[in-house]
Protein backbone atom coordinates (compact mmCIF):
# COMPACT_ATOMS: atom_id res chain seq x y z
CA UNK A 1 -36.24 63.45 -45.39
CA UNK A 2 -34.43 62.30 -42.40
CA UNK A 3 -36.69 59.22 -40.60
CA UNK A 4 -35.65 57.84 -37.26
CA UNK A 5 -38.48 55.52 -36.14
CA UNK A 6 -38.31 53.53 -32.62
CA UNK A 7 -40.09 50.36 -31.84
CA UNK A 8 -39.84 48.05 -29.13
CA UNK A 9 -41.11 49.57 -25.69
CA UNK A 10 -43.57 48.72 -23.90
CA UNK A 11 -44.53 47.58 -20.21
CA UNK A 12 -42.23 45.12 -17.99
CA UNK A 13 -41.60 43.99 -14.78
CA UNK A 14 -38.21 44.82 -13.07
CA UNK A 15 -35.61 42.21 -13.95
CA UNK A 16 -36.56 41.56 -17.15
CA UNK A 17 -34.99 42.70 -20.45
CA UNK A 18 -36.43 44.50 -23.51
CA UNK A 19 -34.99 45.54 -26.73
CA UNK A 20 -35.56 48.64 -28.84
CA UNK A 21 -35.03 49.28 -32.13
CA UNK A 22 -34.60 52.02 -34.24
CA UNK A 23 -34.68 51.95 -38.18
CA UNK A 24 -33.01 54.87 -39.84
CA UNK A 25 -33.60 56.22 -43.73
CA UNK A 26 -32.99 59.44 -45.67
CA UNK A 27 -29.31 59.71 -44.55
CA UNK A 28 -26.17 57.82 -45.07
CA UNK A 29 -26.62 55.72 -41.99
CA UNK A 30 -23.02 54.45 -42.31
CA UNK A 31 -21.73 58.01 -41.66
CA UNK A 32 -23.29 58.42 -38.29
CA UNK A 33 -22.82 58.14 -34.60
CA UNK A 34 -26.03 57.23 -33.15
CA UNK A 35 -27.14 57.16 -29.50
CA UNK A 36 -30.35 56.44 -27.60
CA UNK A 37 -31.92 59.18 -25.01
CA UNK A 38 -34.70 58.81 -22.59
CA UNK A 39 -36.90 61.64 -20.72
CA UNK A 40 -38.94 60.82 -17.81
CA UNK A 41 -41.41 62.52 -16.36
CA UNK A 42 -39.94 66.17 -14.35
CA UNK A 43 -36.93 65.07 -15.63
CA UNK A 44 -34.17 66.70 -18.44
CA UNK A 45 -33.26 64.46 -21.56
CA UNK A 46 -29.95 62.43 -21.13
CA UNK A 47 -28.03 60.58 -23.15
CA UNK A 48 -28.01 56.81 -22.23
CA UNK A 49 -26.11 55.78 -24.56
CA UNK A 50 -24.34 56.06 -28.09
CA UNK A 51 -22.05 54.33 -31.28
CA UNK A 52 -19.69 54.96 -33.38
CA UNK A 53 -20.23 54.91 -37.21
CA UNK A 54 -18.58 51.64 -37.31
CA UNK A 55 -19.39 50.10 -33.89
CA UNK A 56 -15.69 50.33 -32.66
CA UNK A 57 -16.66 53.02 -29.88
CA UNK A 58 -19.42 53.06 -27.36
CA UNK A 59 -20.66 55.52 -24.45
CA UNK A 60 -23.20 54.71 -21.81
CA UNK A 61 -24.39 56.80 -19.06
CA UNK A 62 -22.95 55.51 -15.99
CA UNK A 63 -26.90 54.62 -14.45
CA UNK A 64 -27.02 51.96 -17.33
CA UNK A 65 -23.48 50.78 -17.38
CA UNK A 66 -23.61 46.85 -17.14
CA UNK A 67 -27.28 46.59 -18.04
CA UNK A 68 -27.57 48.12 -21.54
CA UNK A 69 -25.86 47.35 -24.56
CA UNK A 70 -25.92 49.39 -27.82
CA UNK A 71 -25.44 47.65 -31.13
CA UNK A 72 -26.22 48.68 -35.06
CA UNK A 73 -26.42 46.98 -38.08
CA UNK A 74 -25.33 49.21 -40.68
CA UNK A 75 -26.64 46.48 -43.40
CA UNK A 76 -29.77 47.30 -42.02
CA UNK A 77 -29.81 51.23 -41.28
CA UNK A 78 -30.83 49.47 -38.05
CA UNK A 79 -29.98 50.67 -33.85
CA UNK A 80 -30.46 48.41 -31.12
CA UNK A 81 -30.99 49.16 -27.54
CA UNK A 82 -30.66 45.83 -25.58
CA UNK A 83 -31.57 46.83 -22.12
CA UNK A 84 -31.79 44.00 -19.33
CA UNK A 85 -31.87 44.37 -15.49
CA UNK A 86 -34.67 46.93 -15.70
CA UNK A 87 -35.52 49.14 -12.93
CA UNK A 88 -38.70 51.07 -12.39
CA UNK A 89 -36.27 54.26 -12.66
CA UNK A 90 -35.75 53.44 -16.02
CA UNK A 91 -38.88 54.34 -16.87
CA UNK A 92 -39.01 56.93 -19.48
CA UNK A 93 -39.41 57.56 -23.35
CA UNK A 94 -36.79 56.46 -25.34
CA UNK A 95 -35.50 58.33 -28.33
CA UNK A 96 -33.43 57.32 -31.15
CA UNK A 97 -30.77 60.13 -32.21
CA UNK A 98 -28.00 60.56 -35.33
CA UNK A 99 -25.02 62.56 -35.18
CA UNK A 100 -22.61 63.41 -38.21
CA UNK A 101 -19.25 62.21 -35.73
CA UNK A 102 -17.72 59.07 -34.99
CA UNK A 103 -18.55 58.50 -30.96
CA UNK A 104 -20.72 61.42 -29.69
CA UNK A 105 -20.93 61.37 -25.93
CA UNK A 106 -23.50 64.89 -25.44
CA UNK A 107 -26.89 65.16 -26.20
CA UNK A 108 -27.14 68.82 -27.50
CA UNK A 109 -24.27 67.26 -30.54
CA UNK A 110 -27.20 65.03 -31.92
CA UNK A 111 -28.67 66.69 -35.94
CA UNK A 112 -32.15 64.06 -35.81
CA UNK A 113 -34.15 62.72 -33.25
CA UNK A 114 -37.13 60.27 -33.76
CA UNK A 115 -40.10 60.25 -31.63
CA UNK A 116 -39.60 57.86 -28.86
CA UNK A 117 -41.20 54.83 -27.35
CA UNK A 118 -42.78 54.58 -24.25
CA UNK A 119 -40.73 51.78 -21.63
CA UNK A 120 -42.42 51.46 -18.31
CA UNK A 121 -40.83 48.59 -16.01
CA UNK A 122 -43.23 48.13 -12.35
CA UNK A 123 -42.20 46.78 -9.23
């Protein structure tokens, strides 16, 4: 059985930083792309961002581009999501997500999703 379990969110104020995890079992982590997605409230999923299987390629969506850095330790089965910068519109729930490819950049390519922490940031 394929686990994806997030940790890590909860409430901050804007500027600050937080950073998610997400620890992976019942695949070959190793194998995998894996990428973070969020969903806020009346809004559609998006990708923020996503890894190659051996951390040589990365995507972010362009809202997060500067502020967010994605990062695994495959010694770990471990994904990190080091956001900093935080703005109340990145308020959302956060989802960890596996992909049998190398660098996937869309969200409907993703085989497991885990499920999500909450990140609020205030003003």
């Amino acid at each position: 059985q394929v686990q994806l379990v997030e940790s890590g969110g909860g409430l901050v104020q804007a500027g600050g930083s937080l950073r998610l995890s997400c620890a992976a079992s019942g695949l070959a982590f190793s194998r995998y792309s894996m990428g973070w997605s969020r969903q806020a409230p009346g809004t559609e999923r998006e990708l923020v961002a996503s890894i190659s299987w051996n951390g040589g390629g990365t995507y972010y969506t362009d809202s997060v581009k500067g502020r967010f850095t994605i990062s695994r330790d495959n010694a770990k089965n471990t994904v990190y999501l080091q956001m900093n910068s935080l703005k109340p519109e990145d308020t959302a729930v956060y989802y960890c997500g596996a992909d049998r490819r190398s660098l996937t950049t869309t969200l409907s390519a993703y085989d497991y999703w885990g499920q999500g922490t909450q990140v609020t940031v205030s003003s």
